[in-house]
C-alpha atoms as a PDB file:
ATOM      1  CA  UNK A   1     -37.021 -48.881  74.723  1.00  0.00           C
ATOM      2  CA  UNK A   2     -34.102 -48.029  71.871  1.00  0.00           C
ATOM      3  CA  UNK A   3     -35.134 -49.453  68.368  1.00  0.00           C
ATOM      4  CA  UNK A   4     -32.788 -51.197  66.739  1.00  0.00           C
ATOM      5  CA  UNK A   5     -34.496 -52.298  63.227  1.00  0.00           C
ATOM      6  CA  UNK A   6     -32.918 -50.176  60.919  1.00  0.00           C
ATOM      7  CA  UNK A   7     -34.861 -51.735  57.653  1.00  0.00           C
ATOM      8  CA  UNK A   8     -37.195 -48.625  57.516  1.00  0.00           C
ATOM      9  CA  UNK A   9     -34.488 -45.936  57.637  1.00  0.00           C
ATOM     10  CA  UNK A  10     -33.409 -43.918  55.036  1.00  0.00           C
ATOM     11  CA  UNK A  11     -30.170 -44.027  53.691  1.00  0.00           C
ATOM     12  CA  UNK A  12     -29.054 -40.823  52.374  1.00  0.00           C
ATOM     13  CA  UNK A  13     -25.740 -41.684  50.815  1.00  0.00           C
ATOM     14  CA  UNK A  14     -22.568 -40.491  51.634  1.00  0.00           C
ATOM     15  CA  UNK A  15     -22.637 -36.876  52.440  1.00  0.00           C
ATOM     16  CA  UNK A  16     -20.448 -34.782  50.105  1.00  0.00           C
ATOM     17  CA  UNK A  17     -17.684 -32.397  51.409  1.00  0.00           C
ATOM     18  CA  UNK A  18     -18.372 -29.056  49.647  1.00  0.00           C
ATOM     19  CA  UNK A  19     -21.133 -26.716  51.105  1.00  0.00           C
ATOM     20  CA  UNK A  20     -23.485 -26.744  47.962  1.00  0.00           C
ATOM     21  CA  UNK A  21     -25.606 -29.771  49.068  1.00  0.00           C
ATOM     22  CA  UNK A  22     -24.293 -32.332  45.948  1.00  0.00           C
ATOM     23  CA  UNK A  23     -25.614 -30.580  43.103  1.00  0.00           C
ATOM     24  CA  UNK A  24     -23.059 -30.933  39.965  1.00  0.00           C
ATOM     25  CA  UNK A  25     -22.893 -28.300  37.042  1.00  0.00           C
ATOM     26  CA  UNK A  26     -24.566 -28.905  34.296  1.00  0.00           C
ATOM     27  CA  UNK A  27     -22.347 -29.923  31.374  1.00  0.00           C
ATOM     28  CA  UNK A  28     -24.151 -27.345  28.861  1.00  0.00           C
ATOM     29  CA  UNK A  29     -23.515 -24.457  31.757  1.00  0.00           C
ATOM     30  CA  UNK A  30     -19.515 -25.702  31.720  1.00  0.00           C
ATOM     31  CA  UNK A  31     -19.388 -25.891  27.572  1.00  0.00           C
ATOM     32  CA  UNK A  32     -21.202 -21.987  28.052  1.00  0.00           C
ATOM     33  CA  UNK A  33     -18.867 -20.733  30.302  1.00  0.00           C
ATOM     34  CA  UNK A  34     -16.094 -21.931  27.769  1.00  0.00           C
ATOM     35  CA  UNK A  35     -17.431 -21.224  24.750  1.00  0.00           C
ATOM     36  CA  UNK A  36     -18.768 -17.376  24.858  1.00  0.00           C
ATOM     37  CA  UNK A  37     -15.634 -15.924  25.992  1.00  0.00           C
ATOM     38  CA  UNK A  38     -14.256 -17.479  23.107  1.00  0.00           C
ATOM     39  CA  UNK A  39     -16.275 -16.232  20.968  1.00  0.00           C
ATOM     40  CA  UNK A  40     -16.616 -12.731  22.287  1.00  0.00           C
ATOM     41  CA  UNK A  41     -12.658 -12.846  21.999  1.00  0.00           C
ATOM     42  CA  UNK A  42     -12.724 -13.419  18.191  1.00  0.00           C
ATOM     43  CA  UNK A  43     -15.707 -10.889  17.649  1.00  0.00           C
ATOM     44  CA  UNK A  44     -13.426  -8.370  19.047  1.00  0.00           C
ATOM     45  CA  UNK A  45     -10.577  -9.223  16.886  1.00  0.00           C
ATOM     46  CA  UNK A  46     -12.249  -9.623  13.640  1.00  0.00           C
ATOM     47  CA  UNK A  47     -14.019  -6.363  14.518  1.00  0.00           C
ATOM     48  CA  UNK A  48     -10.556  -4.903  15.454  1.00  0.00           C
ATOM     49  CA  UNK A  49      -8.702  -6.243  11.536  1.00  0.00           C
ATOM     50  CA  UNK A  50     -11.922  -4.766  10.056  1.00  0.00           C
ATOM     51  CA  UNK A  51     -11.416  -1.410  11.353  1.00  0.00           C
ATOM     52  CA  UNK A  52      -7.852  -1.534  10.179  1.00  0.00           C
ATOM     53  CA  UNK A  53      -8.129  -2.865   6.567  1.00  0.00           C
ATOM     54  CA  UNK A  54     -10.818  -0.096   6.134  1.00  0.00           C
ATOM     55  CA  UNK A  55      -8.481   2.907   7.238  1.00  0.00           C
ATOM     56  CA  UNK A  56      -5.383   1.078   5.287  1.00  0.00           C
ATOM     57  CA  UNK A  57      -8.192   1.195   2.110  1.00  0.00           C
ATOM     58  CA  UNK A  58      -8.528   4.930   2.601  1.00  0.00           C
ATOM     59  CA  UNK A  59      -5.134   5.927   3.292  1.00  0.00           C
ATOM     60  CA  UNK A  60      -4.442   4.336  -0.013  1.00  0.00           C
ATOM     61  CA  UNK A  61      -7.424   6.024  -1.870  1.00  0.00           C
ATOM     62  CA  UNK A  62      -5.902   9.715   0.097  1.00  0.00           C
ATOM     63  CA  UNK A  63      -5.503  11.692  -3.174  1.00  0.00           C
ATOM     64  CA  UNK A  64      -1.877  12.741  -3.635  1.00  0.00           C
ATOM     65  CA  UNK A  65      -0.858  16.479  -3.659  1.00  0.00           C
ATOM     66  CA  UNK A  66       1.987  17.039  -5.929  1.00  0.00           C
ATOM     67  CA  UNK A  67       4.105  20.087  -5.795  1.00  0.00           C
ATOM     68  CA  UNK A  68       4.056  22.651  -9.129  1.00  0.00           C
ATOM     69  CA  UNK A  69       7.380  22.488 -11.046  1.00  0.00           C
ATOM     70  CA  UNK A  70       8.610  23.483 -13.992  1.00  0.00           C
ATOM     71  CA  UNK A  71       7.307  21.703 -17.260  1.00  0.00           C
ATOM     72  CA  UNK A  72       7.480  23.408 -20.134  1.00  0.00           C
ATOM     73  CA  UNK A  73       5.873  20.380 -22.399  1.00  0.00           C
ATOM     74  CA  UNK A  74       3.038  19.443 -19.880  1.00  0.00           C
ATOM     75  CA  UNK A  75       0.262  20.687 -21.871  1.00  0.00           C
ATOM     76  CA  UNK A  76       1.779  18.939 -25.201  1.00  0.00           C
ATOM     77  CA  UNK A  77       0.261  16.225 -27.069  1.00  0.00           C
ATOM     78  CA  UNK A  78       2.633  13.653 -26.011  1.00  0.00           C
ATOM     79  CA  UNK A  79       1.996  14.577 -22.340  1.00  0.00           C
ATOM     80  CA  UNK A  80      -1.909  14.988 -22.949  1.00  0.00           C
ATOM     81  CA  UNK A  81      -1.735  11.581 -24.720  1.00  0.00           C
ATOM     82  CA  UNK A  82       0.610   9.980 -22.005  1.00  0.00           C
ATOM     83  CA  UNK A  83      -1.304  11.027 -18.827  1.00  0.00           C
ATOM     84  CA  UNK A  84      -4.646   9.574 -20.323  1.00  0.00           C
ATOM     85  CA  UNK A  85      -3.140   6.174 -21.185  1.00  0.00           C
ATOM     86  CA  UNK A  86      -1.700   5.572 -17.851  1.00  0.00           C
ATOM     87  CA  UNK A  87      -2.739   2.525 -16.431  1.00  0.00           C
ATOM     88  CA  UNK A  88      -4.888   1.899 -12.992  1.00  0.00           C
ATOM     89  CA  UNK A  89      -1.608   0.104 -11.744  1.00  0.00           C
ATOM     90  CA  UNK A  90       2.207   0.360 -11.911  1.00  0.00           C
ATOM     91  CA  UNK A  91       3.566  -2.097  -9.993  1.00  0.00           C
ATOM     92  CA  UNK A  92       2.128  -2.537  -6.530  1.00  0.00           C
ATOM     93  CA  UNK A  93       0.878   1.154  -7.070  1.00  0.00           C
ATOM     94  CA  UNK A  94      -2.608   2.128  -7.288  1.00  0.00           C
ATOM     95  CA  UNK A  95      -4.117   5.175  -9.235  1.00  0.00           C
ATOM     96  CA  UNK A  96      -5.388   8.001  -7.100  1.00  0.00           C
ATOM     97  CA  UNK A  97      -6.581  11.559  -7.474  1.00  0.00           C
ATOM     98  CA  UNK A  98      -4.933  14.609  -7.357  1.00  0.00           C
ATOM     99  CA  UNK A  99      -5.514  17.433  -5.000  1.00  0.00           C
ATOM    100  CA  UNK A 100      -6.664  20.561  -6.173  1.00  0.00           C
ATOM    101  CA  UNK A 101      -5.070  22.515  -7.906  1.00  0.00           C
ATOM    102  CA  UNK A 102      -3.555  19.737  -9.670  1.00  0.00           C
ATOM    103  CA  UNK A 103      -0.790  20.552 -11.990  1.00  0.00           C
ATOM    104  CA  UNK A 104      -0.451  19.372 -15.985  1.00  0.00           C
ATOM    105  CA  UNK A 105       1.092  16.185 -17.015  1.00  0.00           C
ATOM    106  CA  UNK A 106       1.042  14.722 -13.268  1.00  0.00           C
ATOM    107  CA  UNK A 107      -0.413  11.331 -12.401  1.00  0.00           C
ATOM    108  CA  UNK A 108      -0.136   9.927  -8.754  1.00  0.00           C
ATOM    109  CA  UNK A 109      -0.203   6.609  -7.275  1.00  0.00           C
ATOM    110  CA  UNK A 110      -0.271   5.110  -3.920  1.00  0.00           C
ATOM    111  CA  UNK A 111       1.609   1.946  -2.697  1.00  0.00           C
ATOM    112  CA  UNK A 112      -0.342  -0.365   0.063  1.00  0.00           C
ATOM    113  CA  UNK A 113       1.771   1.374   2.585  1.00  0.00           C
ATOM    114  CA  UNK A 114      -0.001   4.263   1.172  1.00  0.00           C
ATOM    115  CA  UNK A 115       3.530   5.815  -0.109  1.00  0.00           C
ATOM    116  CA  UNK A 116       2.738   7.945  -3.327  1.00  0.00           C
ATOM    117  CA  UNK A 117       4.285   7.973  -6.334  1.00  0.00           C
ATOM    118  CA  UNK A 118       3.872  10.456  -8.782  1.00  0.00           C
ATOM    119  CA  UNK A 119       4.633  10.706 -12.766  1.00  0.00           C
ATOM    120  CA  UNK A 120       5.797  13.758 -14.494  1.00  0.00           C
ATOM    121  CA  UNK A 121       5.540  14.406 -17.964  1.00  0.00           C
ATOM    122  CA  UNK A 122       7.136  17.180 -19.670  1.00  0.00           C
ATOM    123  CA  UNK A 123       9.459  18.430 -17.205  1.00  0.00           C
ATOM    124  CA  UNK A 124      12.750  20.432 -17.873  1.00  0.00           C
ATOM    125  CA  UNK A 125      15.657  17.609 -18.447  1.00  0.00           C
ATOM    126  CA  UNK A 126      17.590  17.141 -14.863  1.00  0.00           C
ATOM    127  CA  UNK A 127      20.327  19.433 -14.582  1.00  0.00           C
ATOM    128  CA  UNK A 128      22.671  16.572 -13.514  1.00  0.00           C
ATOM    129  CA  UNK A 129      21.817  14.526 -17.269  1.00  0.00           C
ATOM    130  CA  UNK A 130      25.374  15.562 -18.538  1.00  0.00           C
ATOM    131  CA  UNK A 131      27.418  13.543 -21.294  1.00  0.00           C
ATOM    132  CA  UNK A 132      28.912  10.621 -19.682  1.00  0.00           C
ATOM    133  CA  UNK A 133      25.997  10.276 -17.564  1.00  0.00           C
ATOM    134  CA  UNK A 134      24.849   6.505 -16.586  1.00  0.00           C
ATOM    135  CA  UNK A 135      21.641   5.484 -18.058  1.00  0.00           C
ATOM    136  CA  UNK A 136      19.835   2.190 -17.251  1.00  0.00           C
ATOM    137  CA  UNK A 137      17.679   0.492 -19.542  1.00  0.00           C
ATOM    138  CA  UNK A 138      14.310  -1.009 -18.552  1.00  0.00           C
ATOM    139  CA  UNK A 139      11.785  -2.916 -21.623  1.00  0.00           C
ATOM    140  CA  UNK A 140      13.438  -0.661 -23.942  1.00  0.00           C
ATOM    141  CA  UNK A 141      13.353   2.920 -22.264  1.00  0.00           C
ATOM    142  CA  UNK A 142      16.544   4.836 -21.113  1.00  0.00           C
ATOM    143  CA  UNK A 143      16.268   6.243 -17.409  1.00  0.00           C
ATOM    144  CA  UNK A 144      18.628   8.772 -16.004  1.00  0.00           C
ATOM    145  CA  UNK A 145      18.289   7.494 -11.468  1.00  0.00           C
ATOM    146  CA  UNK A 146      18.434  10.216  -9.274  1.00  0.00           C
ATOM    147  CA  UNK A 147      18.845  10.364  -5.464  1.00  0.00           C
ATOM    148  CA  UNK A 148      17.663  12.542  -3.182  1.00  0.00           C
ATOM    149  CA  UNK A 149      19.979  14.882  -2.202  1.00  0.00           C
ATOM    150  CA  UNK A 150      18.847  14.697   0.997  1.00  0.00           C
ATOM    151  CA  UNK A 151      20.392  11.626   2.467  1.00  0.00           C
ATOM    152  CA  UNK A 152      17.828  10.695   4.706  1.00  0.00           C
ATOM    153  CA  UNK A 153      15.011  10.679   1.743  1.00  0.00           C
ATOM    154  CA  UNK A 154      14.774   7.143   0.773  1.00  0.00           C
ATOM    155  CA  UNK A 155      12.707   8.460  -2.210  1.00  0.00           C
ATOM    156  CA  UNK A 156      14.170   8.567  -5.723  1.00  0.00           C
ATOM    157  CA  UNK A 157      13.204  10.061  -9.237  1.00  0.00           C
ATOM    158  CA  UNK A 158      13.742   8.353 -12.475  1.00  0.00           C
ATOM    159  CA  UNK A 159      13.873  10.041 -15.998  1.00  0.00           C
ATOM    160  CA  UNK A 160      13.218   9.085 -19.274  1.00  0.00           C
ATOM    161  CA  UNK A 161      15.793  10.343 -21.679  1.00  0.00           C
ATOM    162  CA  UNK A 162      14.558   8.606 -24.780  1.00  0.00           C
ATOM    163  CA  UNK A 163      11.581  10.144 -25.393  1.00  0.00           C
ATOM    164  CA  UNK A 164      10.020  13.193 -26.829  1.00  0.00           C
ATOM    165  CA  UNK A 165       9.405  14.571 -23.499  1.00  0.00           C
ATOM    166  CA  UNK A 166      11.016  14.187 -20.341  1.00  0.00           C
ATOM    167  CA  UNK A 167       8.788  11.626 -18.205  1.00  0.00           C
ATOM    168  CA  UNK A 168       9.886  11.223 -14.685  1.00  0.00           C
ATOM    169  CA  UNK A 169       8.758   8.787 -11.734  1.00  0.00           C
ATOM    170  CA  UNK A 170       9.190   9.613  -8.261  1.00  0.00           C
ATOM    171  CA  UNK A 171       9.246   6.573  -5.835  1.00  0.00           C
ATOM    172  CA  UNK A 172       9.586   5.427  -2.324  1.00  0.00           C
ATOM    173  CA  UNK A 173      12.509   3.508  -1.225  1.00  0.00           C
ATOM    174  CA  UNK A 174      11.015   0.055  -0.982  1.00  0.00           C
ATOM    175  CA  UNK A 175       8.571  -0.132  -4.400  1.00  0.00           C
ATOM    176  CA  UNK A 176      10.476  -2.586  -5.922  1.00  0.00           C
ATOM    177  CA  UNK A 177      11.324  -2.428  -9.915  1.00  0.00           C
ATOM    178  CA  UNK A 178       7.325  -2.971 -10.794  1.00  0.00           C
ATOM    179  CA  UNK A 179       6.347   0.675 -11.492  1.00  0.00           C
ATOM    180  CA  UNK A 180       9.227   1.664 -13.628  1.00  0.00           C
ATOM    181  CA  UNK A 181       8.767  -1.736 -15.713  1.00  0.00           C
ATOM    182  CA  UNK A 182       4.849  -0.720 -16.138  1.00  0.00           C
ATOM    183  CA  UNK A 183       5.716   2.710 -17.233  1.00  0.00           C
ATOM    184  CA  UNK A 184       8.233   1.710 -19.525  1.00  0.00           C
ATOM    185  CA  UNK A 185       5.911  -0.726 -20.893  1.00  0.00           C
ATOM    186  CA  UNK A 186       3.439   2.440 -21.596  1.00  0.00           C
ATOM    187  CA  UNK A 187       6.072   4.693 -22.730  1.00  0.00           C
ATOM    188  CA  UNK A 188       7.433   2.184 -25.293  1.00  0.00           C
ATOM    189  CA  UNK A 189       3.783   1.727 -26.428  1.00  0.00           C
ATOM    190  CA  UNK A 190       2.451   5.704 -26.505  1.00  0.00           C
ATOM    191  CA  UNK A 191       5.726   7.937 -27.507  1.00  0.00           C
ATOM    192  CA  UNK A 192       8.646   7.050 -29.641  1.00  0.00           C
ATOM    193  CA  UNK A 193      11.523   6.955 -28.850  1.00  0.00           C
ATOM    194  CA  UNK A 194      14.271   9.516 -29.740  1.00  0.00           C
ATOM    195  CA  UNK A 195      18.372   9.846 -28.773  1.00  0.00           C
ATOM    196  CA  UNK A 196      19.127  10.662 -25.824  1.00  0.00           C
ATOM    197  CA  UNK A 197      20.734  14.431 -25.571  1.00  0.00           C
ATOM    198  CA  UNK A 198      22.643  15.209 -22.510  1.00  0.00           C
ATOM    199  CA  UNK A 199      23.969  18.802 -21.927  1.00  0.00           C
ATOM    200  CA  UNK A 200      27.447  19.297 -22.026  1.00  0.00           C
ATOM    201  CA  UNK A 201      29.745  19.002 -19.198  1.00  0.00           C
ATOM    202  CA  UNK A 202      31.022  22.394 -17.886  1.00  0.00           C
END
């Protein structure tokens, strides 16, 4: 005999397609799933910046080795007197050491592109500072420019012809005008300032 009464059946639902029997991700798993790789992502990266501000901060602390050249007036007061007042900054530049053995009358610097530029005091006046030569004043100092002979050096030296002793700045091509306006700033304050005297031509 085939029962037909149906009342006491259970009803199941609808069965679902997929294979997993129904069951639905929980929202908190989904969010998870999202969420850590995220996160891992900018651990990494912060970790990654971190790494390179800190070797940017010591290439810019590298102390600067500066080649020995002739300076006859290094050891003088003026010089003495100059290298000790020299500010932490010129410019964008940052004070750093010297490397041993570390001439007299020499300061260096570093840019945040960890270019160095280095000050000179006392040197022997350029042999190219001849009468006629053009001079360019900056807060009140006179500076002879010189280029590198070498045309692909990008680097340039400045002299102070005004003073006492011959002070000279060495700097990268893109430094801008904010070192030489410090240093003039400290020469015009420290040594005073005397005419110009350019060799004669010939």
């Amino acid at each position: 005999m085939r029962d037909t009464d149906t009342t006491d059946r259970y009803d199941a639902g609808p069965r679902r397609p997929d294979g997993d029997g129904g069951r639905l991700v929980p929202p908190a798993v989904l969010v998870a799933a999202l969420v850590i790789p995220a996160v891992l992502l900018v651990t990494v990266l912060v970790m990654v910046r971190n790494v390179s501000d800190d070797a940017a901060e010591a290439a810019m602390s590298e102390p600067v080795t500066a080649i020995e050249l002739p300076a006859p007036g290094a050891e003088s007061t003026e010089c003495l007197d100059l290298i000790g007042a020299l500010p932490e900054s010129l410019g964008d530049a940052t004070r750093v050491a010297l490397n041993e053995p570390a001439p007299q009358g020499v300061a260096a610097y570093r840019m945040p592109d960890s270019e160095s530029v280095v000050v000179r005091c006392g040197i022997e006046p350029p042999p190219t500072f001849t009468v006629g030569a053009a001079l360019q004043e900056v807060n009140d100092v006179q500076w002879f420019h010189q280029d590198d002979p070498d045309p692909a050096v990008t680097a340039s030296t400045w002299v102070a012809v005004d003073r006492p002793q011959y002070v000279a700045m060495t700097l990268p091509g893109a430094s801008g005008t904010g070192p030489i306006q410090d240093l003039s700033d400290t020469l015009t304050e420290h040594l005073e300032a005397v005419e110009p005297d350019p060799a004669p031509i010939g």
